[in-house]
N, C-alpha and C. Protein backbone atom coordinates (compact mmCIF):
# COMPACT_ATOMS: atom_id res chain seq x y z
N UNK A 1 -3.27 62.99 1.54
CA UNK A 1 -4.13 62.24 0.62
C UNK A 1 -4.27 60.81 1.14
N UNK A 2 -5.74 60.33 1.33
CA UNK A 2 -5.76 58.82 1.94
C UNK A 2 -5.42 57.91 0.51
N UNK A 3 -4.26 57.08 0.68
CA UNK A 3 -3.48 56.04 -0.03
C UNK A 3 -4.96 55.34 -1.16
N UNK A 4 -6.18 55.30 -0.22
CA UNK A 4 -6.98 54.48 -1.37
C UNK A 4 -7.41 55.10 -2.68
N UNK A 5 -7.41 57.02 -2.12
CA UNK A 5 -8.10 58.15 -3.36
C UNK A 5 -6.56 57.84 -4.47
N UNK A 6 -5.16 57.84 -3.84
CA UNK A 6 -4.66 57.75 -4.80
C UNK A 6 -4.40 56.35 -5.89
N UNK A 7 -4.64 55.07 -5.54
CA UNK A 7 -4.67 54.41 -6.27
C UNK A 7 -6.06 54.44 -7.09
N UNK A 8 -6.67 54.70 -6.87
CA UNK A 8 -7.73 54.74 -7.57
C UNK A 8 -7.61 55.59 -8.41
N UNK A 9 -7.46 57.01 -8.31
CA UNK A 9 -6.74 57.76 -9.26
C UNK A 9 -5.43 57.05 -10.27
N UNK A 10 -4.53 56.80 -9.95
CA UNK A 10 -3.65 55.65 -10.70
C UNK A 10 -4.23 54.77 -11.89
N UNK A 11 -5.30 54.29 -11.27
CA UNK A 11 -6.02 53.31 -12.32
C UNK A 11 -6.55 53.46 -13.07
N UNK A 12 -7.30 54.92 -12.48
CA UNK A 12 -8.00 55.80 -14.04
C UNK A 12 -7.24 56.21 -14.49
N UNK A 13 -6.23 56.74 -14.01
CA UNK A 13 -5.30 57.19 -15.22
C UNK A 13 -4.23 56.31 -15.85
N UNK A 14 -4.31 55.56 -15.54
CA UNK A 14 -3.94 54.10 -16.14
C UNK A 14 -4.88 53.64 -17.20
N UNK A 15 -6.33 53.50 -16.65
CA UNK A 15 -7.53 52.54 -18.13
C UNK A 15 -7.46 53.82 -18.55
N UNK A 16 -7.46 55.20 -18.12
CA UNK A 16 -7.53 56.57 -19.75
C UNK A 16 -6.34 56.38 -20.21
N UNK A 17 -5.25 55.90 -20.51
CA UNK A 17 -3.86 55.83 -20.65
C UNK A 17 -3.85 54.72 -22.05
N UNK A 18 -4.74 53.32 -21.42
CA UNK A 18 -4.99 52.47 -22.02
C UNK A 18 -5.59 52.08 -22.72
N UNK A 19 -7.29 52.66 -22.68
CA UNK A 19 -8.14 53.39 -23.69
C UNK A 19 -7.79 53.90 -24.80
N UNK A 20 -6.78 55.19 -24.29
CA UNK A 20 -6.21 56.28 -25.60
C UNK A 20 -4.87 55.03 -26.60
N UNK A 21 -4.86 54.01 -25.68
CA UNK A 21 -3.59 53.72 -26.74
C UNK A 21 -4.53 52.10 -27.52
N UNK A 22 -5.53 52.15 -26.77
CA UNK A 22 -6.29 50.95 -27.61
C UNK A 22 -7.14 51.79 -28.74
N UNK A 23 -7.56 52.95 -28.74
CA UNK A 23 -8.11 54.01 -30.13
C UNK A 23 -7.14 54.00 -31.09
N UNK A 24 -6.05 54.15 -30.71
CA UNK A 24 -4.86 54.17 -31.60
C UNK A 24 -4.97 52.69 -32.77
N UNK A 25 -5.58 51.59 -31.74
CA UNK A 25 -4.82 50.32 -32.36
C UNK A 25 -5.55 50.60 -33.46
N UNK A 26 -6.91 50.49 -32.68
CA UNK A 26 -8.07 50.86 -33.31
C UNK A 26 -8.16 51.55 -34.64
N UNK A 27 -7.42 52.78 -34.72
CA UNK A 27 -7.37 54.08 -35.81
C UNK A 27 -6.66 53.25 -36.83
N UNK A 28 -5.73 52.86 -36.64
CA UNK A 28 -4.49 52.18 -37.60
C UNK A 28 -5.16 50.69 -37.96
N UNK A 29 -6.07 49.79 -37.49
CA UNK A 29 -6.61 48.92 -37.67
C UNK A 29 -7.35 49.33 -39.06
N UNK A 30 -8.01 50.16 -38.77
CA UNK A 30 -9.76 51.22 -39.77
C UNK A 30 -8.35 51.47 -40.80
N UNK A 31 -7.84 52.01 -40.59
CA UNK A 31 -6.96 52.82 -41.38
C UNK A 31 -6.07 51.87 -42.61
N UNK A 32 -6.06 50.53 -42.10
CA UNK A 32 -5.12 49.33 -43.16
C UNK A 32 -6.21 49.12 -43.80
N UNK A 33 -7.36 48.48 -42.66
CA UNK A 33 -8.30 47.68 -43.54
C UNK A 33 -8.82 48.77 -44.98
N UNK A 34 -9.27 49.87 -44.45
CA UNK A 34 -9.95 50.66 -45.54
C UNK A 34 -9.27 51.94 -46.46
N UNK A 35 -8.21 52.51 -45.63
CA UNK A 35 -7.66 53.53 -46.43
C UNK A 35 -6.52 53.74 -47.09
N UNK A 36 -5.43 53.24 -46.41
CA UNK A 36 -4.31 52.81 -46.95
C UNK A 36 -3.21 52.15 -46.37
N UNK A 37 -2.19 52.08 -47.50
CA UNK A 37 -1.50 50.85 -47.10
C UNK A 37 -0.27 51.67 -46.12
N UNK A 38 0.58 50.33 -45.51
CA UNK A 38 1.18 50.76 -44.69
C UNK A 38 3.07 51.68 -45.11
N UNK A 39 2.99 51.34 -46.43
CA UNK A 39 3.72 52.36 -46.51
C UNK A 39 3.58 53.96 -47.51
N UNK A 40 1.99 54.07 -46.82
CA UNK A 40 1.92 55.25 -47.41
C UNK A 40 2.12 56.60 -46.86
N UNK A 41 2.69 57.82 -47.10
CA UNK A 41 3.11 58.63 -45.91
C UNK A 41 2.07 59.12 -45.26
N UNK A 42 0.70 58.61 -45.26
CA UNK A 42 -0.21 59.25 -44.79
C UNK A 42 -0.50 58.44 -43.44
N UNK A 43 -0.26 57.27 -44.00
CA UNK A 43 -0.19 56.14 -42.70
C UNK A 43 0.79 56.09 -41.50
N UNK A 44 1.45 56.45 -42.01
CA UNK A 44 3.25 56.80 -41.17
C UNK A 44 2.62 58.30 -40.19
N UNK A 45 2.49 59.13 -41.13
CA UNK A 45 1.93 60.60 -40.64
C UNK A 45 0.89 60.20 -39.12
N UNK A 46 -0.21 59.65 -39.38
CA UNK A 46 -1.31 59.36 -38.33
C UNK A 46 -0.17 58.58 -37.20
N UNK A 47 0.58 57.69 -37.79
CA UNK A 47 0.84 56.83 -36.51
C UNK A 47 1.99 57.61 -35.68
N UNK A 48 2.82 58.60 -36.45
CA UNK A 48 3.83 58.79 -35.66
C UNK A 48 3.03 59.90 -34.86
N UNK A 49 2.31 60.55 -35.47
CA UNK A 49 1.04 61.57 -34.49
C UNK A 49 0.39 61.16 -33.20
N UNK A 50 0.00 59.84 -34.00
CA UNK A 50 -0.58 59.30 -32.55
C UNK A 50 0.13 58.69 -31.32
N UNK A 51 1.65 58.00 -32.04
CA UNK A 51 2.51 57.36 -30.92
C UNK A 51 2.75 58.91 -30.23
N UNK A 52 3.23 59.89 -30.59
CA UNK A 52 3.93 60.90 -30.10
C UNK A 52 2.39 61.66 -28.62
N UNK A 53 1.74 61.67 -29.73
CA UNK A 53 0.56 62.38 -28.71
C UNK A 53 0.39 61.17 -27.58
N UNK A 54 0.23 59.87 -27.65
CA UNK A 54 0.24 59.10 -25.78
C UNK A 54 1.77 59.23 -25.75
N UNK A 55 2.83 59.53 -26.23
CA UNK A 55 4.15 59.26 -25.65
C UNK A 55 4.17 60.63 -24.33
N UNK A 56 3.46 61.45 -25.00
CA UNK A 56 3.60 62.67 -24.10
C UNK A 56 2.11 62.90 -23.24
N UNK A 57 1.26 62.33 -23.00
CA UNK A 57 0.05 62.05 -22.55
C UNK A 57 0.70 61.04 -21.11
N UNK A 58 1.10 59.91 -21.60
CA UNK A 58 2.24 59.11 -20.58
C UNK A 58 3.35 60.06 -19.24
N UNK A 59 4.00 60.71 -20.19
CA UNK A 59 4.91 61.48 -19.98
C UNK A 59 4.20 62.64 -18.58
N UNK A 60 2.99 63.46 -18.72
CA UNK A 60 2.31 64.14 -17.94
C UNK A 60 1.51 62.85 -17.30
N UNK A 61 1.48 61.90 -17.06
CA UNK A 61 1.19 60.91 -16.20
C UNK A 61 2.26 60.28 -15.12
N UNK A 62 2.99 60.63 -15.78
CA UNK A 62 4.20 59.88 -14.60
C UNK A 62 4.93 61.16 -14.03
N UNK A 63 4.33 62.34 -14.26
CA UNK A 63 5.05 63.43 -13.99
C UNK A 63 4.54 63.36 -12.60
N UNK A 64 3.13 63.54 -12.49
CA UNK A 64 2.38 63.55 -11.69
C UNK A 64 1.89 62.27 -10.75
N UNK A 65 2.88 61.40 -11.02
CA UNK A 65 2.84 60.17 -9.90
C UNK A 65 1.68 59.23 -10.41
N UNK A 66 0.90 59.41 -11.21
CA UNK A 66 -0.66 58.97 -11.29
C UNK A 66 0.24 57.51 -12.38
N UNK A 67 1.47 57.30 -12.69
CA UNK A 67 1.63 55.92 -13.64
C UNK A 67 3.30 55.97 -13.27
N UNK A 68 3.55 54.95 -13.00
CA UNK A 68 4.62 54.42 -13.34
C UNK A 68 5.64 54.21 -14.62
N UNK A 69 6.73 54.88 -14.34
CA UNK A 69 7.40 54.94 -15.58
C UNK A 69 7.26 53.57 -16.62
N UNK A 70 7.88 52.53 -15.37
CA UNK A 70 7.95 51.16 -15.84
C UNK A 70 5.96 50.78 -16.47
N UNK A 71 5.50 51.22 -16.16
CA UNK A 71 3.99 51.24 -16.42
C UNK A 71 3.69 52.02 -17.80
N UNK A 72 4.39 53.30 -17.63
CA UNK A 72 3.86 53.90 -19.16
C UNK A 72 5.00 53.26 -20.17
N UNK A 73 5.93 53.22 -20.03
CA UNK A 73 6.83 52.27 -21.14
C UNK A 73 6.06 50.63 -21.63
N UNK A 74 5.46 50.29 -20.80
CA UNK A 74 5.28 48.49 -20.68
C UNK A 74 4.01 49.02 -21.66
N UNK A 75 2.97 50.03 -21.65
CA UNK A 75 1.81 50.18 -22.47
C UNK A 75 2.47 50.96 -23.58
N UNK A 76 3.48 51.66 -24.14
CA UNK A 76 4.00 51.93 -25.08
C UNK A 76 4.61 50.91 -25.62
N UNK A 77 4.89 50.11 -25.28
CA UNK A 77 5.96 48.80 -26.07
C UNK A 77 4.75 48.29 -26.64
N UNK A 78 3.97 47.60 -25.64
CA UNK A 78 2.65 46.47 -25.71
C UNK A 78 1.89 47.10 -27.18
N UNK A 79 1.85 48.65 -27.45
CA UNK A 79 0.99 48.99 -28.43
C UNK A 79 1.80 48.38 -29.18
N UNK A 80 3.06 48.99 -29.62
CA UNK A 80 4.00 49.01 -30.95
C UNK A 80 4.45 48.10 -30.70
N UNK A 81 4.09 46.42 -30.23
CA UNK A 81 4.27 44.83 -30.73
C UNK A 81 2.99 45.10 -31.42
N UNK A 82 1.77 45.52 -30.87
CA UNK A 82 0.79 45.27 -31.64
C UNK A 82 0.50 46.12 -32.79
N UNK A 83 0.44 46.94 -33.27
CA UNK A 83 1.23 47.77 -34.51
C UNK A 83 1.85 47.05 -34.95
N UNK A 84 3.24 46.44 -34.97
CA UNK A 84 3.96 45.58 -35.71
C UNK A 84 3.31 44.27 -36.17
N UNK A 85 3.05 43.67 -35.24
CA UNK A 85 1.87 42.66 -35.81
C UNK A 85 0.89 42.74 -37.13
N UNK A 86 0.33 44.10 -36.89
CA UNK A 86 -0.37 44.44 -37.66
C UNK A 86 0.23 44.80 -39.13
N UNK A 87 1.23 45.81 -39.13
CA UNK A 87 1.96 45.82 -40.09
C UNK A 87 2.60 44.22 -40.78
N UNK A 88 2.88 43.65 -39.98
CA UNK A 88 3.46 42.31 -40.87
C UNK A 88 2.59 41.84 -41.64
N UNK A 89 1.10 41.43 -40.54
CA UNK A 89 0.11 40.89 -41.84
C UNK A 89 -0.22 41.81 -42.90
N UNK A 90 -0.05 43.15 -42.76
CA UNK A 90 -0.44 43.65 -43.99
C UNK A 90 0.15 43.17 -45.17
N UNK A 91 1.59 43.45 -44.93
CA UNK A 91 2.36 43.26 -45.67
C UNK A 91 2.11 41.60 -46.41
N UNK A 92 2.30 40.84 -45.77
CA UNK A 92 1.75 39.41 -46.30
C UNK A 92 0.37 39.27 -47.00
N UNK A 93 -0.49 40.46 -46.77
CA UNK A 93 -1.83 40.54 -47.55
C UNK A 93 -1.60 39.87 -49.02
């Protein structure tokens, strides 16, 4: 494989990696502002669905060389500061 097809590959599967976990912020954003609050089990339900579905989306990314462990952890943290963020201001609503 010439070294350039695979970084390039890397990166897409890096911005699809990053994409899927910015929909997320996204979902849970839609989801405070308009449907419910954050400790409702319906809210909990979507998010632990959605952390779990990129935790293992990640997981078949680094299996396959296409992300860095240290890479899919650093975009799993980065969401859930931002999730938490989000949750605090709710809460202060």
């Amino acid at each position: 494989m010439i070294p350039e097809v695979a970084v390039s590959d890397s990166e897409k599967a890096y911005a699809l990696l990053k994409a899927d976990a910015d929909k997320i912020l996204k979902l849970i954003k839609v989801q405070m502002d308009n449907l419910t609050m954050p400790q409702c089990p319906l809210y909990e339900e979507v998010l632990d669905t959605q952390m779990f579905g990129l935790s293992r989306e990640i997981d078949f990314a680094v299996r396959l060389n296409l992300v860095s462990e240290a890479d899919g952890k650093q975009l799993l943290d980065n969401l859930e500061r931002q999730l938490n963020v989000l949750h605090e201001a709710a809460q202060k609503s």
